[in-house]
N, C-alpha and C. Protein backbone atom coordinates (compact mmCIF):
# COMPACT_ATOMS: atom_id res chain seq x y z
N UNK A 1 -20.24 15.86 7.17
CA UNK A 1 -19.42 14.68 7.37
C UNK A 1 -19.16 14.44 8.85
N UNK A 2 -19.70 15.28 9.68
CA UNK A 2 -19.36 15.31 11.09
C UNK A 2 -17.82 15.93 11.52
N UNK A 3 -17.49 15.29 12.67
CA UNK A 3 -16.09 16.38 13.30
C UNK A 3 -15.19 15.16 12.62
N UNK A 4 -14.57 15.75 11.96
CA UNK A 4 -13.15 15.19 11.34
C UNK A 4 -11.74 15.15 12.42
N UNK A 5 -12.22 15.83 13.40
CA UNK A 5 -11.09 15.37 14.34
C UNK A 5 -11.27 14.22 14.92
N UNK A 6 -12.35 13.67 15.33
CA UNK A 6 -12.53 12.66 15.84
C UNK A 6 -12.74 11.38 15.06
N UNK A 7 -12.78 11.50 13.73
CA UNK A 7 -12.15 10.35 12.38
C UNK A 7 -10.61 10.48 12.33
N UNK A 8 -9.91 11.39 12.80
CA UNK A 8 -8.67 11.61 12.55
C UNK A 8 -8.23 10.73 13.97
N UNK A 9 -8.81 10.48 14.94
CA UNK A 9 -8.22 9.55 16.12
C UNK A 9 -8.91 8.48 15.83
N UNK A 10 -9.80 7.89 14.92
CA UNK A 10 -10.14 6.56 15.00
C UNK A 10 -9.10 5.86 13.88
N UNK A 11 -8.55 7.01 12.78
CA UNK A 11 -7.83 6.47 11.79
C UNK A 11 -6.74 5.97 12.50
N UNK A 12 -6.14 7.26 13.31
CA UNK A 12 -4.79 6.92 14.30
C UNK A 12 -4.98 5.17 14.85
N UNK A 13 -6.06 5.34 15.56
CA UNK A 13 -5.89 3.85 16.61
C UNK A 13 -5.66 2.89 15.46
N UNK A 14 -6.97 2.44 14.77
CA UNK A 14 -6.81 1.93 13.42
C UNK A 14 -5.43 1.50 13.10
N UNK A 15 -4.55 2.48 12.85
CA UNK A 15 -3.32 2.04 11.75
C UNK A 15 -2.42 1.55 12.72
N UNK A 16 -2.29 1.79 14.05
CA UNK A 16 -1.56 1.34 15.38
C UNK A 16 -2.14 0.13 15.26
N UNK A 17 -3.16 -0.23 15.51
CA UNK A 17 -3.93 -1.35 15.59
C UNK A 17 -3.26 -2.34 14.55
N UNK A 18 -3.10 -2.14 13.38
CA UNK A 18 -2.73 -3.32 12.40
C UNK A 18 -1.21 -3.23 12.25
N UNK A 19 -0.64 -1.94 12.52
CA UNK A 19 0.77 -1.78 12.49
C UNK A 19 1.54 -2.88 13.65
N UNK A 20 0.29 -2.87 15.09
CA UNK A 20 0.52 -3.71 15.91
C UNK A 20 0.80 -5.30 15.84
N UNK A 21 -0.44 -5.43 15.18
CA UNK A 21 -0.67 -6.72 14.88
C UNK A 21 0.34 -7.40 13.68
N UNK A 22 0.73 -6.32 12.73
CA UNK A 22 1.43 -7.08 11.17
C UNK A 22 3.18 -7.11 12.29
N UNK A 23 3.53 -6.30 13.23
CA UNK A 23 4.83 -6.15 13.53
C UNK A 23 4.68 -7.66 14.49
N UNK A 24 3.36 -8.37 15.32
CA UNK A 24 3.63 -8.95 16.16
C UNK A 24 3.39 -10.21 15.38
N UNK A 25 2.70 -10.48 14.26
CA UNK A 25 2.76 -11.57 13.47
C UNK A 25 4.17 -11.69 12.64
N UNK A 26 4.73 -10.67 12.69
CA UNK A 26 6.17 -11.04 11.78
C UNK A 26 6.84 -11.61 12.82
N UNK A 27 7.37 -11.00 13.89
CA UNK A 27 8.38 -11.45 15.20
C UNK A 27 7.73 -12.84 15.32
N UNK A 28 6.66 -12.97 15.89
CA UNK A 28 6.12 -14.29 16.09
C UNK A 28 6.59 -15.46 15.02
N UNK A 29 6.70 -15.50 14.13
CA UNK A 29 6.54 -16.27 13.16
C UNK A 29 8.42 -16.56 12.95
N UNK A 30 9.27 -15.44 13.83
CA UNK A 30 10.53 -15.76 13.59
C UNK A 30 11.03 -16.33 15.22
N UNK A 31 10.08 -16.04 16.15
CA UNK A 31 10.41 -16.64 17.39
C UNK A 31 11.06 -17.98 17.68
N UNK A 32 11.72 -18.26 18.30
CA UNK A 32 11.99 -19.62 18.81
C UNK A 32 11.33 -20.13 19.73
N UNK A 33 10.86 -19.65 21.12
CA UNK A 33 9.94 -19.75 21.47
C UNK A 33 8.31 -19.60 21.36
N UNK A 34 7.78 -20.82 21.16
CA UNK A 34 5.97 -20.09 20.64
C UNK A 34 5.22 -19.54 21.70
N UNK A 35 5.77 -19.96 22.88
CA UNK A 35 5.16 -19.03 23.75
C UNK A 35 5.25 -18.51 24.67
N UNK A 36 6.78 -17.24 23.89
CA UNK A 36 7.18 -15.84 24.35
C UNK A 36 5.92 -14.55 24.09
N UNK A 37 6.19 -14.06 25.38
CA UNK A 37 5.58 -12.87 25.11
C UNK A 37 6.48 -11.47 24.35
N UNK A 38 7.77 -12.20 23.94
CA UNK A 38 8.39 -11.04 23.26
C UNK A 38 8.14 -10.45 22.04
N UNK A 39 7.29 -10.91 21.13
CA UNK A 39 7.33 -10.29 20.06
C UNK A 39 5.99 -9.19 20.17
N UNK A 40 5.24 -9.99 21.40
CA UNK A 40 3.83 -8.90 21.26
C UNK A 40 4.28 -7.62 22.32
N UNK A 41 5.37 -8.07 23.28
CA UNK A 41 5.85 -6.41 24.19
C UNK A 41 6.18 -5.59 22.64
N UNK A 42 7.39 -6.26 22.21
CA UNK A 42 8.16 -5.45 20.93
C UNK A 42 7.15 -5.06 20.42
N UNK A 43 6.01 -5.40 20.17
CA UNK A 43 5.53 -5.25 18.79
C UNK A 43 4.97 -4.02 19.37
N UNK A 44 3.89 -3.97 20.43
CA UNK A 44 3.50 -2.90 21.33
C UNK A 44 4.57 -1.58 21.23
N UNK A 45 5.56 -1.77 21.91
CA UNK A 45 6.40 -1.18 22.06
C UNK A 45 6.99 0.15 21.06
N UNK A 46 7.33 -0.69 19.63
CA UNK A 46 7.54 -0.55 18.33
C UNK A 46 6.17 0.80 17.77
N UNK A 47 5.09 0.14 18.20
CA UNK A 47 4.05 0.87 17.79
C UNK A 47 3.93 2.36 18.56
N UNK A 48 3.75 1.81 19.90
CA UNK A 48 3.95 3.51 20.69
C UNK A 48 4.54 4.22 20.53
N UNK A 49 6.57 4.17 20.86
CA UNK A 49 7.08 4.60 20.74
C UNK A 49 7.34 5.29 18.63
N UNK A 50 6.54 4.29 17.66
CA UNK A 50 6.93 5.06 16.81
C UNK A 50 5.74 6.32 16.58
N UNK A 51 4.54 6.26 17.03
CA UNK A 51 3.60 7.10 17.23
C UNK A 51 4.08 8.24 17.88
N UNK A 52 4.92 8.05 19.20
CA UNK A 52 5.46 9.29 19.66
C UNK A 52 6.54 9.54 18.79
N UNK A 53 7.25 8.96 18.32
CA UNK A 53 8.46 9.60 17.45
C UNK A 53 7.31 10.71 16.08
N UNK A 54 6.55 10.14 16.21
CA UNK A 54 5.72 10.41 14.44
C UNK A 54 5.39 12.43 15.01
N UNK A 55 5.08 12.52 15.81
CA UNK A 55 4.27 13.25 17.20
C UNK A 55 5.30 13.98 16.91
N UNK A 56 6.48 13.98 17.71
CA UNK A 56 7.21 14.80 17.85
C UNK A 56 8.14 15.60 16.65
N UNK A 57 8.18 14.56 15.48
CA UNK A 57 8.65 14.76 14.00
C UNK A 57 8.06 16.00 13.62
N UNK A 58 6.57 15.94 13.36
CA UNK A 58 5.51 16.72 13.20
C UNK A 58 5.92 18.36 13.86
N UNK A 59 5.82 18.17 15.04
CA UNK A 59 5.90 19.58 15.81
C UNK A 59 7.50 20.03 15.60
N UNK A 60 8.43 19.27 15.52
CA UNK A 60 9.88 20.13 15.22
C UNK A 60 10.24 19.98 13.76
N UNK A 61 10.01 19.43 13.02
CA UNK A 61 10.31 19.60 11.71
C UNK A 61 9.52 19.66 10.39
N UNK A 62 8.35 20.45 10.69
CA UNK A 62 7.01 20.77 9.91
C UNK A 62 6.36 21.88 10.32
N UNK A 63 6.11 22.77 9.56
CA UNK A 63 4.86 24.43 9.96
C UNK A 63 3.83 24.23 9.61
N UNK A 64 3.29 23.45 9.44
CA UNK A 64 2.11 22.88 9.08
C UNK A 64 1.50 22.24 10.22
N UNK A 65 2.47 20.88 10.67
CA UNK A 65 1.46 20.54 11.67
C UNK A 65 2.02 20.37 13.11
N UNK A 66 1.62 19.91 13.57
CA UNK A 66 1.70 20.13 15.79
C UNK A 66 1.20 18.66 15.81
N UNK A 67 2.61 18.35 17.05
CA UNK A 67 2.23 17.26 17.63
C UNK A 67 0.44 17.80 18.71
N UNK A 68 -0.56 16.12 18.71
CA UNK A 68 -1.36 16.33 19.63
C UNK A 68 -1.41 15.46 20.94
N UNK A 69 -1.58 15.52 21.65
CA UNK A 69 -1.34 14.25 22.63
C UNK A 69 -2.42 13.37 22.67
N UNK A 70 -3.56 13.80 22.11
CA UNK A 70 -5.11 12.99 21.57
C UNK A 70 -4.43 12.16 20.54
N UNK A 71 -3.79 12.51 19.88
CA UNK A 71 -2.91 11.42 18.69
C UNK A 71 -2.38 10.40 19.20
N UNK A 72 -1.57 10.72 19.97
CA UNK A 72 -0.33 9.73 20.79
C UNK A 72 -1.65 8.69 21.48
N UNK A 73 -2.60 9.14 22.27
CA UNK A 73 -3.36 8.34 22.73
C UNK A 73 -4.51 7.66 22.08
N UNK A 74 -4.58 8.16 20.94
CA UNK A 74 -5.35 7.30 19.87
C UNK A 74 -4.36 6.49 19.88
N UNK A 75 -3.04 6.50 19.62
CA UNK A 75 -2.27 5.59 18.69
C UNK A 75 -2.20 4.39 20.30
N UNK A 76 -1.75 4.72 21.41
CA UNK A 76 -1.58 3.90 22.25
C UNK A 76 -3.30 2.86 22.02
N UNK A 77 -3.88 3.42 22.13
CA UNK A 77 -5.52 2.80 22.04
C UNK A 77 -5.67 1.52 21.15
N UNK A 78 -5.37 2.28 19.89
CA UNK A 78 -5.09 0.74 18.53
C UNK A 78 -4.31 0.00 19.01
N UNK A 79 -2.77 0.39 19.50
CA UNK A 79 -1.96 -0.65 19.54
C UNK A 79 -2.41 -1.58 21.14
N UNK A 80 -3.21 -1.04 21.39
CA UNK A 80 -3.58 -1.39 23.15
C UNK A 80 -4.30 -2.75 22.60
N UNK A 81 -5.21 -2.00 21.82
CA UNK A 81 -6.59 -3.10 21.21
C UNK A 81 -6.19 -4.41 20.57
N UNK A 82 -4.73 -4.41 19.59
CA UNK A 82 -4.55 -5.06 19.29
C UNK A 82 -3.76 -6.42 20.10
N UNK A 83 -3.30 -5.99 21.51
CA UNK A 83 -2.64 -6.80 22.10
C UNK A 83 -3.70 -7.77 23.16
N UNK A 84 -4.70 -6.53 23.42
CA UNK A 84 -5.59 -7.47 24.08
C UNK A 84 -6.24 -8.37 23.08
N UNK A 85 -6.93 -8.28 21.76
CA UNK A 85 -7.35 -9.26 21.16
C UNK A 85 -6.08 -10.46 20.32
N UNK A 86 -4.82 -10.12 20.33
CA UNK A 86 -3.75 -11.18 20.20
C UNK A 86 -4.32 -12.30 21.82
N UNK A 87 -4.04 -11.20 22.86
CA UNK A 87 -4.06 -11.80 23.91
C UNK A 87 -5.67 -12.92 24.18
N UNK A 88 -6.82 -12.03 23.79
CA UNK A 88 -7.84 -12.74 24.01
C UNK A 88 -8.17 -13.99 22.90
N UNK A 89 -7.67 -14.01 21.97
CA UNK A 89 -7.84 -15.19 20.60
C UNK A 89 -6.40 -16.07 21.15
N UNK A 90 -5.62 -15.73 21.96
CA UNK A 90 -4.37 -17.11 22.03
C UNK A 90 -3.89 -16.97 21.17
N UNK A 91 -3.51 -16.04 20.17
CA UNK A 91 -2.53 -16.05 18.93
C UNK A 91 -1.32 -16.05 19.53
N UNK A 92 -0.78 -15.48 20.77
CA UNK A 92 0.49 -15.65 21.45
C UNK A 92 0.95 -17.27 21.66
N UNK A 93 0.20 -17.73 22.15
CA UNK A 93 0.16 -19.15 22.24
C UNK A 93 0.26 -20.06 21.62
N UNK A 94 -0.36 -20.08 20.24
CA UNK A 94 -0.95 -21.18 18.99
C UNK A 94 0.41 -21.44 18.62
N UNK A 95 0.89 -22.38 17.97
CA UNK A 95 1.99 -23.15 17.26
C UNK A 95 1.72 -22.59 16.01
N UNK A 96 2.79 -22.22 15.26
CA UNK A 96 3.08 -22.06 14.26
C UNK A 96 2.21 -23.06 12.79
């Protein structure tokens, strides 16, 4: 099946990636302004920081598993990906 660690950071980016995108299509859609960049910082934001919260959960309250910092940076990666292609399609922009 090949190295399963390295499916285990594409899953990471992956779920950052849409976690990104479903958190910055909800804010968006409640914005008052259509074209704030606040819901895609938050949404970013939201995503990293809960990746590192996920990270650190792992290593202090589980014997099983260990935070990795290849994780945290998969997860920054998805949620990265998803802001540049919000950013490159104008979904920040478009009217409701």
């Amino acid at each position: 099946m090949g190295n399963v660690s390295n499916l285990d950071k594409l899953v990471h980016a992956f779920f950052h990636f849409v976690l990104t995108t479903f958190c910055f299509l909800f804010l968006k859609s409640r914005a008052i302004d259509a074209n704030s960049f606040k819901p895609l910082i938050a949404s970013f934001l939201f995503s990293v920081f809960f990746g590192i919260g996920i990270e650190i959960a792992q290593e202090l309250l589980t014997t099983t598993r260990h935070a990795d910092i290849l994780d945290i940076l998969a997860n920054v990666s998805g949620a990265t990906l998803a802001v540049v292609l919000v950013l490159l399609f104008g979904l920040n922009t478009k009217v409701r």
